[in-house]
C-alpha atoms as a PDB file:
ATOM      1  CA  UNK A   1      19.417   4.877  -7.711  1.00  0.00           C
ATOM      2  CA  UNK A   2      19.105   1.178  -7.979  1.00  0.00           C
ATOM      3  CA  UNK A   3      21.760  -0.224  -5.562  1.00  0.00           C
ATOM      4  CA  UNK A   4      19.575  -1.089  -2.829  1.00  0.00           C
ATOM      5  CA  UNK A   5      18.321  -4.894  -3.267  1.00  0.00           C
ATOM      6  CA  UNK A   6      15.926  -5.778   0.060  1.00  0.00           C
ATOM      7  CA  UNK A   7      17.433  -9.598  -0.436  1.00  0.00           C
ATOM      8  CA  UNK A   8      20.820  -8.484   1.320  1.00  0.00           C
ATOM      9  CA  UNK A   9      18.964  -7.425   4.590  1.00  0.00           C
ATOM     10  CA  UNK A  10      16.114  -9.910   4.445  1.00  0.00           C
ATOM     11  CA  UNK A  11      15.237 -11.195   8.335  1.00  0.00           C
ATOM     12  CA  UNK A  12      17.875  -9.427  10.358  1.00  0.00           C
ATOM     13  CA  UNK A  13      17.567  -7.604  13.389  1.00  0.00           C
ATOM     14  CA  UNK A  14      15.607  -4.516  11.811  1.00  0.00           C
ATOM     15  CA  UNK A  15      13.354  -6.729  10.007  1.00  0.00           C
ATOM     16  CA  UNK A  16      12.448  -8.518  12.913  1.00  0.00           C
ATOM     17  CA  UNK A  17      11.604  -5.691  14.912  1.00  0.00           C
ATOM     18  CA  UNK A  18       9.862  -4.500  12.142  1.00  0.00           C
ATOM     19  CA  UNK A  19       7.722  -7.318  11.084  1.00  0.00           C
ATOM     20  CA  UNK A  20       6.621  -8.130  14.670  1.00  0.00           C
ATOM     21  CA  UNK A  21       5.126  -4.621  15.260  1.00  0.00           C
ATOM     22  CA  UNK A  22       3.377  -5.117  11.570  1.00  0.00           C
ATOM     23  CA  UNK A  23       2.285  -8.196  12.543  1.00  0.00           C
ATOM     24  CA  UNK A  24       0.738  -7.184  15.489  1.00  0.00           C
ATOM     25  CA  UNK A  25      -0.727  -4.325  13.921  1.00  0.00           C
ATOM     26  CA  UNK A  26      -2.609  -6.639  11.361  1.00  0.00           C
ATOM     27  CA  UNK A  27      -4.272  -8.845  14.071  1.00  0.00           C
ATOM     28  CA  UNK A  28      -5.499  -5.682  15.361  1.00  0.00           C
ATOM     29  CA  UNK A  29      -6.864  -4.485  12.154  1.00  0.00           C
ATOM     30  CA  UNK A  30      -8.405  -8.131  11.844  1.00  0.00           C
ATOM     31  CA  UNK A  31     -10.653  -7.924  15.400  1.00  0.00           C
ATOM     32  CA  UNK A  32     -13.050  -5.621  13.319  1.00  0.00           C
ATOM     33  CA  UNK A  33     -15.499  -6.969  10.263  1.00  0.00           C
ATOM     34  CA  UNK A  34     -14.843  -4.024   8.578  1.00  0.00           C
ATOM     35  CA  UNK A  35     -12.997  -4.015   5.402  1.00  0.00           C
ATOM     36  CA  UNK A  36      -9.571  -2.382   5.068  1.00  0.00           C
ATOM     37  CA  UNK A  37      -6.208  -1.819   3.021  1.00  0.00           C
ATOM     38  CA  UNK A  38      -2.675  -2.197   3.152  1.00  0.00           C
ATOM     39  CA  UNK A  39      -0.373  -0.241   1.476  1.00  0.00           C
ATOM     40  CA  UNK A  40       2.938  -0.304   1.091  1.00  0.00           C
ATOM     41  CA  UNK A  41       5.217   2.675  -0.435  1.00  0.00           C
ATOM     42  CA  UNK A  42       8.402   0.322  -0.760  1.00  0.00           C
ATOM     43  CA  UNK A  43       7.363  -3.564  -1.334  1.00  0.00           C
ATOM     44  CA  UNK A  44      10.645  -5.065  -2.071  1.00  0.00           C
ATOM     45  CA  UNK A  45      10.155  -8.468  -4.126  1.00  0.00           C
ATOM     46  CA  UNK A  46       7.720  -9.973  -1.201  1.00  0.00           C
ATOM     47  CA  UNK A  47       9.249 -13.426  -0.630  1.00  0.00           C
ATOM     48  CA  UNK A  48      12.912 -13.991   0.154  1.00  0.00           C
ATOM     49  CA  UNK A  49      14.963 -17.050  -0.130  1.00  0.00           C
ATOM     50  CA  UNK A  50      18.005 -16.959   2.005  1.00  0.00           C
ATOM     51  CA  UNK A  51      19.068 -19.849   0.605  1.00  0.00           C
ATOM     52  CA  UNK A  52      20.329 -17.559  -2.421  1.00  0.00           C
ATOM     53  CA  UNK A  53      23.150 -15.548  -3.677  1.00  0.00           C
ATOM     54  CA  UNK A  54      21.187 -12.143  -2.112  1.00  0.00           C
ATOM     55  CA  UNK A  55      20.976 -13.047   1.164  1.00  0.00           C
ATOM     56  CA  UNK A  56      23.971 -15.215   1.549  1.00  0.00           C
ATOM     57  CA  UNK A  57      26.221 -12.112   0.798  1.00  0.00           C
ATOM     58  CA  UNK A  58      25.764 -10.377   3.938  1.00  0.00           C
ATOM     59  CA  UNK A  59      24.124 -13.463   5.546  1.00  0.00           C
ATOM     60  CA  UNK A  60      21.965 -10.670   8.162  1.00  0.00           C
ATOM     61  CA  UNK A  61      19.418 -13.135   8.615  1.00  0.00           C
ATOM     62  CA  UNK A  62      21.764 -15.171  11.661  1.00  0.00           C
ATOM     63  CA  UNK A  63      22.077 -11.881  13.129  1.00  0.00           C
ATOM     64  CA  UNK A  64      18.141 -11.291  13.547  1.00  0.00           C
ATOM     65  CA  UNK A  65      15.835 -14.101  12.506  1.00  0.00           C
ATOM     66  CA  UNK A  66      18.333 -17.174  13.182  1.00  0.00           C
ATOM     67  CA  UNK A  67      18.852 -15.811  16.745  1.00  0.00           C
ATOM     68  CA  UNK A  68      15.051 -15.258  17.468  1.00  0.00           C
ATOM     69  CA  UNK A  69      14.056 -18.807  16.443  1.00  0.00           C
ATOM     70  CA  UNK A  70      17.488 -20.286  18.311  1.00  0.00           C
ATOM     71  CA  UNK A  71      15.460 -19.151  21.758  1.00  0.00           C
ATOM     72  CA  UNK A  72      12.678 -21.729  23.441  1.00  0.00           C
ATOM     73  CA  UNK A  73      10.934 -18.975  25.482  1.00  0.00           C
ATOM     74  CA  UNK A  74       9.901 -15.245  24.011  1.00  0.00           C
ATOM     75  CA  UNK A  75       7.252 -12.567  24.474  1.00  0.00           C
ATOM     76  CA  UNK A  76       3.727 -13.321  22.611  1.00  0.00           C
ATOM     77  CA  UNK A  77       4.712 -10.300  19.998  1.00  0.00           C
ATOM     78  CA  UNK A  78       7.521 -12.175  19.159  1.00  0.00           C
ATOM     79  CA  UNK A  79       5.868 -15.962  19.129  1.00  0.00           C
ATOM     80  CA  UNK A  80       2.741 -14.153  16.751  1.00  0.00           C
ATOM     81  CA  UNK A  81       5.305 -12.976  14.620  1.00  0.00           C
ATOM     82  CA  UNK A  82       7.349 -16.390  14.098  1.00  0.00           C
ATOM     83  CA  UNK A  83       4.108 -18.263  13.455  1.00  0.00           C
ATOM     84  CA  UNK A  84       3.624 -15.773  10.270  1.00  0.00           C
ATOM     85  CA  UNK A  85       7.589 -16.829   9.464  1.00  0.00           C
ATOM     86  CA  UNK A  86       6.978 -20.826   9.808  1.00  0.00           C
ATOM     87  CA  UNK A  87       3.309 -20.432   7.729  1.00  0.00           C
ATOM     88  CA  UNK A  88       6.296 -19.550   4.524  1.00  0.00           C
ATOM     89  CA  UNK A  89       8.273 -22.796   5.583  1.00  0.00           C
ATOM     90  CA  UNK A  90       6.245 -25.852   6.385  1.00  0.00           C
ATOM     91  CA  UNK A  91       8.697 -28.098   6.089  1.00  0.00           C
ATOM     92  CA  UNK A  92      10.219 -26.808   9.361  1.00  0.00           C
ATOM     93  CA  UNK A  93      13.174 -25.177   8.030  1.00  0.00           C
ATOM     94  CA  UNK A  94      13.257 -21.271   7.957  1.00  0.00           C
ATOM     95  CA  UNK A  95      14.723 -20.915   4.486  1.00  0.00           C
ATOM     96  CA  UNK A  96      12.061 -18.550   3.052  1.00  0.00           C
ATOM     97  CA  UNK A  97      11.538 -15.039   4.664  1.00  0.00           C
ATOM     98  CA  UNK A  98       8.477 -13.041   3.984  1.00  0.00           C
ATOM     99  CA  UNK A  99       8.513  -8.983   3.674  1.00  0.00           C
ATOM    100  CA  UNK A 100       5.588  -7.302   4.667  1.00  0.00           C
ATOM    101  CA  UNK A 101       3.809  -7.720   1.626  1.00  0.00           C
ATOM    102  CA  UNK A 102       3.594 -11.343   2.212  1.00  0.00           C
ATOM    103  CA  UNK A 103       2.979 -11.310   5.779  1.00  0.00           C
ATOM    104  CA  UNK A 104      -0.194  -8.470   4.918  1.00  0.00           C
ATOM    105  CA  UNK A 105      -1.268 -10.877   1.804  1.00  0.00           C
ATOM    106  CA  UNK A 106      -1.474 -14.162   4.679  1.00  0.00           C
ATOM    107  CA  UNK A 107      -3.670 -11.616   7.002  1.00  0.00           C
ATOM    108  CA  UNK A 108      -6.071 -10.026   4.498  1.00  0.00           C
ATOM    109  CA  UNK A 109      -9.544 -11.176   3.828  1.00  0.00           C
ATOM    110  CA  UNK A 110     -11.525 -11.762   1.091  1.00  0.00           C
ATOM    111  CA  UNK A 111     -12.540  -7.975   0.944  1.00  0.00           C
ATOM    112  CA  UNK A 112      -9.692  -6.289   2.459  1.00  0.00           C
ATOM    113  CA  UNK A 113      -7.164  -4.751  -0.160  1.00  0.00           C
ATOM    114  CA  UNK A 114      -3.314  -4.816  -0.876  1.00  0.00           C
ATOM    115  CA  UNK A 115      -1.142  -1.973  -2.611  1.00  0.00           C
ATOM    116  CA  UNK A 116       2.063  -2.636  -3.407  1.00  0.00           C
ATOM    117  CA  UNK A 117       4.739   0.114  -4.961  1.00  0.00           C
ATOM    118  CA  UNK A 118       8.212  -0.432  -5.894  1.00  0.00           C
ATOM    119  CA  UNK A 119      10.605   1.202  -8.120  1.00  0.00           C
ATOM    120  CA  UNK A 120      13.452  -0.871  -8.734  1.00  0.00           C
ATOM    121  CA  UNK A 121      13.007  -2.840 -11.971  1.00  0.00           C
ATOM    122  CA  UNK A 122      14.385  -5.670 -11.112  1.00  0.00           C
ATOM    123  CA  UNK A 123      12.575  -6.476  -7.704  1.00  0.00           C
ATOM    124  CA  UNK A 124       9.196  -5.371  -9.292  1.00  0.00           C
ATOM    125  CA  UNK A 125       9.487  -7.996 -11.408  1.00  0.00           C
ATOM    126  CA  UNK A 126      10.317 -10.524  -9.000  1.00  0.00           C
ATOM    127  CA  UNK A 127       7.808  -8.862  -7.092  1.00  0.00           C
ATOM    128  CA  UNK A 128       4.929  -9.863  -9.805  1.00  0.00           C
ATOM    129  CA  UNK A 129       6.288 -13.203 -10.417  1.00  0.00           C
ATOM    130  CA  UNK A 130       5.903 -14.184  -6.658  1.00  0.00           C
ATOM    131  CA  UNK A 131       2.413 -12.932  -6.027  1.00  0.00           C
ATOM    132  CA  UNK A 132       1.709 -15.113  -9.649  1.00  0.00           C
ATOM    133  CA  UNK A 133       2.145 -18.190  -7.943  1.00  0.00           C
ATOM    134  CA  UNK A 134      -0.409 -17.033  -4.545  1.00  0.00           C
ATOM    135  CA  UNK A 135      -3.453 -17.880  -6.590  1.00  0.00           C
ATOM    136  CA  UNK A 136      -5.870 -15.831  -8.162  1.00  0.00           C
ATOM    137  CA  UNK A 137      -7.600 -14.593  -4.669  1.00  0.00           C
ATOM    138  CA  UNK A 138      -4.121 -13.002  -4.022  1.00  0.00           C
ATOM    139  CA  UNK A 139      -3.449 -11.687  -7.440  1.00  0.00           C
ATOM    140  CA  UNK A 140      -7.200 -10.157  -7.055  1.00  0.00           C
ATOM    141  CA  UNK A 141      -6.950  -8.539  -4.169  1.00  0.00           C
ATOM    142  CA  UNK A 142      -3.596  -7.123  -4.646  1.00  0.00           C
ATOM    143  CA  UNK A 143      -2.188  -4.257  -6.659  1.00  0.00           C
ATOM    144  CA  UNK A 144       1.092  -3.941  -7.725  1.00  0.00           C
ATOM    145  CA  UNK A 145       2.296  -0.531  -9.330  1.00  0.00           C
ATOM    146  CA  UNK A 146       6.477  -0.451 -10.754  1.00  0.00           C
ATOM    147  CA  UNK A 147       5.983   3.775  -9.108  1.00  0.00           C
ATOM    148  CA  UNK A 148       7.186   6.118  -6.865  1.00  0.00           C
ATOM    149  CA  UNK A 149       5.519   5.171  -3.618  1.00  0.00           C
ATOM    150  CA  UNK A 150       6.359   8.450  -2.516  1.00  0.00           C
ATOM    151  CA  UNK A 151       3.941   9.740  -5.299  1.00  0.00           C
ATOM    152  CA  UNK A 152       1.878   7.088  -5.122  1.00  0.00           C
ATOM    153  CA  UNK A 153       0.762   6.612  -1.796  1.00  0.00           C
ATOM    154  CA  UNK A 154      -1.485  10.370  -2.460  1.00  0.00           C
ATOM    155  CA  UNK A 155      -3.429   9.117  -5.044  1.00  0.00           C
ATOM    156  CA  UNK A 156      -4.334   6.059  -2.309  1.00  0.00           C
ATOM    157  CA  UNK A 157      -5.881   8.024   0.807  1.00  0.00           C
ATOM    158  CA  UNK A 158      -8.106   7.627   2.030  1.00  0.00           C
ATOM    159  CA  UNK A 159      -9.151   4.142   0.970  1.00  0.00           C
ATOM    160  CA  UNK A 160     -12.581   3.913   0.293  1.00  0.00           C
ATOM    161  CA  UNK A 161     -12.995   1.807   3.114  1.00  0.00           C
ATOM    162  CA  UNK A 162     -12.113   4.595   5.497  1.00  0.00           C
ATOM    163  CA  UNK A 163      -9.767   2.087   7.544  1.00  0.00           C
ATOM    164  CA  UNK A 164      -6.124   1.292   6.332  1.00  0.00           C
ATOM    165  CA  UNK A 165      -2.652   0.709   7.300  1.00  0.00           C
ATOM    166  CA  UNK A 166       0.447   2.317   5.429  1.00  0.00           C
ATOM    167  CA  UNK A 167       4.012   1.090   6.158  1.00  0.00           C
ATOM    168  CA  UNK A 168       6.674   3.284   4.473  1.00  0.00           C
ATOM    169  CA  UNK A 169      10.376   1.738   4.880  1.00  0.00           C
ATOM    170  CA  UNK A 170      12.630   3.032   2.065  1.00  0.00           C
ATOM    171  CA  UNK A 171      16.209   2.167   2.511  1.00  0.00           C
ATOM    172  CA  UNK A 172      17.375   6.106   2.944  1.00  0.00           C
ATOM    173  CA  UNK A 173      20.166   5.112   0.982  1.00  0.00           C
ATOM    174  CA  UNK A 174      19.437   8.657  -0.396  1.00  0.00           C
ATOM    175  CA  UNK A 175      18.946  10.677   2.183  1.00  0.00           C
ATOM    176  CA  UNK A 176      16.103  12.651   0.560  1.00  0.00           C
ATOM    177  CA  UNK A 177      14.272   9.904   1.784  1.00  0.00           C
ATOM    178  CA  UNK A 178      14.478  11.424   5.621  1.00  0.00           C
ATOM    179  CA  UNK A 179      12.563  14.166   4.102  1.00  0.00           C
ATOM    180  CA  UNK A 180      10.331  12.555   2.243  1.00  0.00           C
ATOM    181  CA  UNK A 181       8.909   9.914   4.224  1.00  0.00           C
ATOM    182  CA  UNK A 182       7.934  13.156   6.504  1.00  0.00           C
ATOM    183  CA  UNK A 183       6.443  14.504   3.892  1.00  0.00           C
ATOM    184  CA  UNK A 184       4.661  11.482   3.114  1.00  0.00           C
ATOM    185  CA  UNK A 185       3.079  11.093   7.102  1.00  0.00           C
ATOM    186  CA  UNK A 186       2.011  14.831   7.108  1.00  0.00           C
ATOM    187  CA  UNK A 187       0.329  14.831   3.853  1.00  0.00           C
ATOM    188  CA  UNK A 188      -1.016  11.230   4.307  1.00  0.00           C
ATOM    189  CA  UNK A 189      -2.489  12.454   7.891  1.00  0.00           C
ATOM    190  CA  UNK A 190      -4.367  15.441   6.017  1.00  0.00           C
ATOM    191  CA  UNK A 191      -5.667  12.787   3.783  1.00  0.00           C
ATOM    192  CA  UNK A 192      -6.310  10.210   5.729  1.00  0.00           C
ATOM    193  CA  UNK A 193      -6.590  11.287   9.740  1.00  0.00           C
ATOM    194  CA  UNK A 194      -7.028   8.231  11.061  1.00  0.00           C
ATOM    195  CA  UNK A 195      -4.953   6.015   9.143  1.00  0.00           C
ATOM    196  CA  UNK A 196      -2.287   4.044  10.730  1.00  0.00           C
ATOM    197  CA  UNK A 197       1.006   4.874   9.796  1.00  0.00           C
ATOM    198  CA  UNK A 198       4.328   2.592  10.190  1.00  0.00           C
ATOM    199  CA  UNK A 199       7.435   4.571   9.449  1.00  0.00           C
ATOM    200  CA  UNK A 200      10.447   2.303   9.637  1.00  0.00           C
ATOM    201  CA  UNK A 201      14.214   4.352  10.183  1.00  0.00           C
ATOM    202  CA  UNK A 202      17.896   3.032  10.414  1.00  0.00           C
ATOM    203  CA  UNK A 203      19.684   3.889  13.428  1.00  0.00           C
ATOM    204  CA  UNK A 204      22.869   5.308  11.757  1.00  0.00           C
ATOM    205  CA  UNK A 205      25.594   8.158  12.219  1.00  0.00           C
ATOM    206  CA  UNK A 206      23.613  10.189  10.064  1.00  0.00           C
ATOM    207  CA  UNK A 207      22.482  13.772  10.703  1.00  0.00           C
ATOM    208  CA  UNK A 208      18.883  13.185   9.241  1.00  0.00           C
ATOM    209  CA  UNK A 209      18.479   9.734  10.935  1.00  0.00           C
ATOM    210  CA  UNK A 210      18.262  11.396  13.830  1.00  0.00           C
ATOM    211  CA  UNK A 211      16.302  14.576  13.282  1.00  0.00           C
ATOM    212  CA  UNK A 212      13.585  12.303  11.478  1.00  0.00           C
ATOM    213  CA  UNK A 213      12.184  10.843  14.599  1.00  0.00           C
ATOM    214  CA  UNK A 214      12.525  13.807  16.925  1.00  0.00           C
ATOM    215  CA  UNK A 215      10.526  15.482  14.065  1.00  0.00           C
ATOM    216  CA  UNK A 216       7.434  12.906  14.133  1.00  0.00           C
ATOM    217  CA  UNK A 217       7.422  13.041  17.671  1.00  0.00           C
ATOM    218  CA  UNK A 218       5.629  16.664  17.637  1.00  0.00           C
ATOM    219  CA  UNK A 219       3.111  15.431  15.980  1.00  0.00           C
ATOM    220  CA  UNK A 220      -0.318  15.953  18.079  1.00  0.00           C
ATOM    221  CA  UNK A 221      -1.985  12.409  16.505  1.00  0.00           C
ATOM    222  CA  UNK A 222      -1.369   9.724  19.062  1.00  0.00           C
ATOM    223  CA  UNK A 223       1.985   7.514  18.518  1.00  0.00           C
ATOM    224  CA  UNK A 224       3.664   4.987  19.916  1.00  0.00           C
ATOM    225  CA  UNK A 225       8.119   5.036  18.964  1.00  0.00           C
ATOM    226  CA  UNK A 226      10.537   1.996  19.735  1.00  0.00           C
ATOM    227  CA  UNK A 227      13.962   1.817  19.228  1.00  0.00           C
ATOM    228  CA  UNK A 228      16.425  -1.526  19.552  1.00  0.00           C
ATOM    229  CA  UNK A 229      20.058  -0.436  19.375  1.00  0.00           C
ATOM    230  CA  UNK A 230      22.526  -3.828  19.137  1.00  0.00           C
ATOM    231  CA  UNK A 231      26.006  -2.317  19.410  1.00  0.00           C
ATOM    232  CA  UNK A 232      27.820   0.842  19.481  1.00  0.00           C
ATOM    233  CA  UNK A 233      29.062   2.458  15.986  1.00  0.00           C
ATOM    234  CA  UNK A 234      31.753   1.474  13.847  1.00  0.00           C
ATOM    235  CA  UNK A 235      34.722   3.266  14.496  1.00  0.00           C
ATOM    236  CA  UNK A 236      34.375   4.609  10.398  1.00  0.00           C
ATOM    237  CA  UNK A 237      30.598   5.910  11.235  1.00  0.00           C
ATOM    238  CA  UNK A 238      29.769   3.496   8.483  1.00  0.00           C
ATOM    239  CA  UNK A 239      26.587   0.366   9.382  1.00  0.00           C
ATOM    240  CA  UNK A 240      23.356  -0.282  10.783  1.00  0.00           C
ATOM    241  CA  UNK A 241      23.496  -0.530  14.295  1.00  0.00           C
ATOM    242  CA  UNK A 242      20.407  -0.268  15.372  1.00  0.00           C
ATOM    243  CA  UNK A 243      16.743   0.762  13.845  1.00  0.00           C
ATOM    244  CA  UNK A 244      13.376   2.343  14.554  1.00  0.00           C
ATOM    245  CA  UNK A 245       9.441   2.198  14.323  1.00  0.00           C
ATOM    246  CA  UNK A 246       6.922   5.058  14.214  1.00  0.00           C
ATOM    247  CA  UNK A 247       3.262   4.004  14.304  1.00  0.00           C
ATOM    248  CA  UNK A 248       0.862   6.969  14.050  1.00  0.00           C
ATOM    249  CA  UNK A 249      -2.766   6.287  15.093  1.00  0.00           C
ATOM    250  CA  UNK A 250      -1.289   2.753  16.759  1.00  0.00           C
ATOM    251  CA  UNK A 251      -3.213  -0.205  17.671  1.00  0.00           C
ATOM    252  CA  UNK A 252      -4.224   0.053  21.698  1.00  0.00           C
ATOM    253  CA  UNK A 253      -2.581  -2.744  22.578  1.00  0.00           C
ATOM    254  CA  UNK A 254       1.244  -1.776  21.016  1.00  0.00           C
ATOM    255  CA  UNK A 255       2.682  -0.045  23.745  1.00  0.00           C
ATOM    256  CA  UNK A 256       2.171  -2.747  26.580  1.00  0.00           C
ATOM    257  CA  UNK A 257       3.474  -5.400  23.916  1.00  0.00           C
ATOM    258  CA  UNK A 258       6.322  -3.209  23.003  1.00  0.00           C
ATOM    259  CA  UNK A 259       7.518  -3.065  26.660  1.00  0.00           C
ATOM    260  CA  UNK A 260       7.681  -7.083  27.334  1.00  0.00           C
ATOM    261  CA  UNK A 261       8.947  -7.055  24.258  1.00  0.00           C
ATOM    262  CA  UNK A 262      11.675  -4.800  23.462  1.00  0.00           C
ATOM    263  CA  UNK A 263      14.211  -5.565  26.823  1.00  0.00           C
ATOM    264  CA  UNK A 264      13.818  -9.230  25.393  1.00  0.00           C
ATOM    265  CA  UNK A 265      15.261  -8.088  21.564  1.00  0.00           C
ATOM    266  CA  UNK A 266      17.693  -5.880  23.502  1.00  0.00           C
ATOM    267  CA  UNK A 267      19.338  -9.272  25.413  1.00  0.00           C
ATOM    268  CA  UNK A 268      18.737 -11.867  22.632  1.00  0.00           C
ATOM    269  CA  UNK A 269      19.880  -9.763  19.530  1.00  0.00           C
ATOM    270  CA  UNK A 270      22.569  -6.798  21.216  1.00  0.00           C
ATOM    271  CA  UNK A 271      25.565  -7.501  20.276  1.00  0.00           C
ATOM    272  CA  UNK A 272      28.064  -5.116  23.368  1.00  0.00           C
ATOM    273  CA  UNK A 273      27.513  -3.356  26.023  1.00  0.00           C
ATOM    274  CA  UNK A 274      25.964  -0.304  23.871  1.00  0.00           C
ATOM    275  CA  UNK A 275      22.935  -2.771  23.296  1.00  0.00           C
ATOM    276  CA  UNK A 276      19.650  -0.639  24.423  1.00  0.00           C
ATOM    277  CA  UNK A 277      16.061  -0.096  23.698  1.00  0.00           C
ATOM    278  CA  UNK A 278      13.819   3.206  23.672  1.00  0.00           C
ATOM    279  CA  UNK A 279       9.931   3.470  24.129  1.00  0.00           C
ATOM    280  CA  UNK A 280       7.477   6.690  24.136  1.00  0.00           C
ATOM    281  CA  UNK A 281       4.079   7.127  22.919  1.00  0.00           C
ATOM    282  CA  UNK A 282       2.179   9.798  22.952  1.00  0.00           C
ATOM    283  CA  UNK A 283      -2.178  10.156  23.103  1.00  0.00           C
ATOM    284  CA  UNK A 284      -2.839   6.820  23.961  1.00  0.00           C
END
């Protein structure tokens, strides 16, 4: 059950698609006085160093992040989200990478709120250790719980602020994980109607990979889906080769950011002639 370690995949191309539509999705949240809360059903440890044995195995980073900062001119979705990246590494040198935790810890105020689940051991302990050394502001407004964030995420909606964001990225290494991270947006959206929802998905030859997304697309709340597909499948059906976001109840803005955005990641990050990009939203 353990296997998955978010240190082999930390700032590659799915990461980087993911963290710039989080990113943007905070600033929103941010243009309002209004408390609110983050959670997140699948933390990770928080901070990454790519410098280490982790991230060095696969080395996904130069295939997403090292690519991105190699360019001199991007779209403003993409420029927002490398600020958050070079706030981790003021010394100029992109060796630390920060998972959403971090990058929702730099954008929360004083009374907004940050809950953190993760399962694995291991990386909630690492997990802990890291937000230790943030400073007692960060350690106060942040909970951390070693749970199912699955389970977990129930006993959090609404928030008592009535305004939140949930981002749910499990690694769908088990593929029960297609079906519950539905599970999770319906029940959260009984809950918690106008929450915002991030649902992050692998493009893979998978059967439920697929059906996932056509799935949240009947839902009636408004939506906004992107997809950034680098290369064509391995010949053994085996890789990521591409990846997905779902926002439910999305910031105004996303869509027209999303479409300067997204034929940029396409030409910087594809990697053949199978390198494309889908957008849709629905309600806004």
């Amino acid at each position: 059950m353990f296997s998955y370690r978010h240190a082999f995949h930390a700032g590659n191309h799915a990461d980087v698609l993911k963290h710039a539509i989080f990113v943007h999705i905070l600033d929103h949240f941010n243009q309002k006085e209004a408390p609110y809360s983050v959670i997140d059903t699948h933390a990770g440890a928080g901070l990454y160093d790519l410098r280490s044995e982790w991230a060095l195995t696969n080395g996904e980073f130069t295939e997403g992040l090292d690519r991105v900062l190699q360019e001199k001119s991007m779209p403003p979705m993409i420029e927002r989200y490398l600020e958050e990246v070079h706030f981790f590494n003021p010394d100029g040198v992109a060796n630390f990478y920060p998972g959403s935790p971090w990058l929702a810890l730099h954008a929360l105020r004083n009374r907004d709120r940050l809950k953190l689940f993760e399962m694995h051991p291991s990386e909630a302990e690492v997990l802990k250790e890291n937000l230790s050394r943030q400073g007692r502001a960060a350690v106060r407004q942040t909970s951390i719980y070693e749970a199912d964030g699955f389970e977990g995420l129930k006993s959090q909606l609404p928030p008592p602020s009535r305004r939140g964001v949930v981002i749910i990225d499990p690694s769908y290494e088990d593929k029960q994980d297609y079906r519950r991270t539905l599970q999770a947006v319906n029940e959260g959206l009984k809950r918690f109607a106008t929450g915002c929802f991030a649902v992050w998905y692998p493009i893979v030859q998978r059967r439920e990979a697929q059906e996932m997304p056509r799935t949240l697309e009947r839902l009636k709340t408004p939506w906004v889906h992107a997809s950034l597909t680098l290369r064509k499948p391995t010949t053994d059906g085996f890789g990521l080769h591409g990846s997905g976001m779902f926002v439910v109840n999305p910031p105004w803005t996303l869509y027209g950011e999303l479409s300067r955005t997204l034929p940029w990641l396409r030409d910087k990050l594809g990697l053949d002639e199978r390198a494309a990009f889908t957008l849709t939203q629905h309600g806004n």
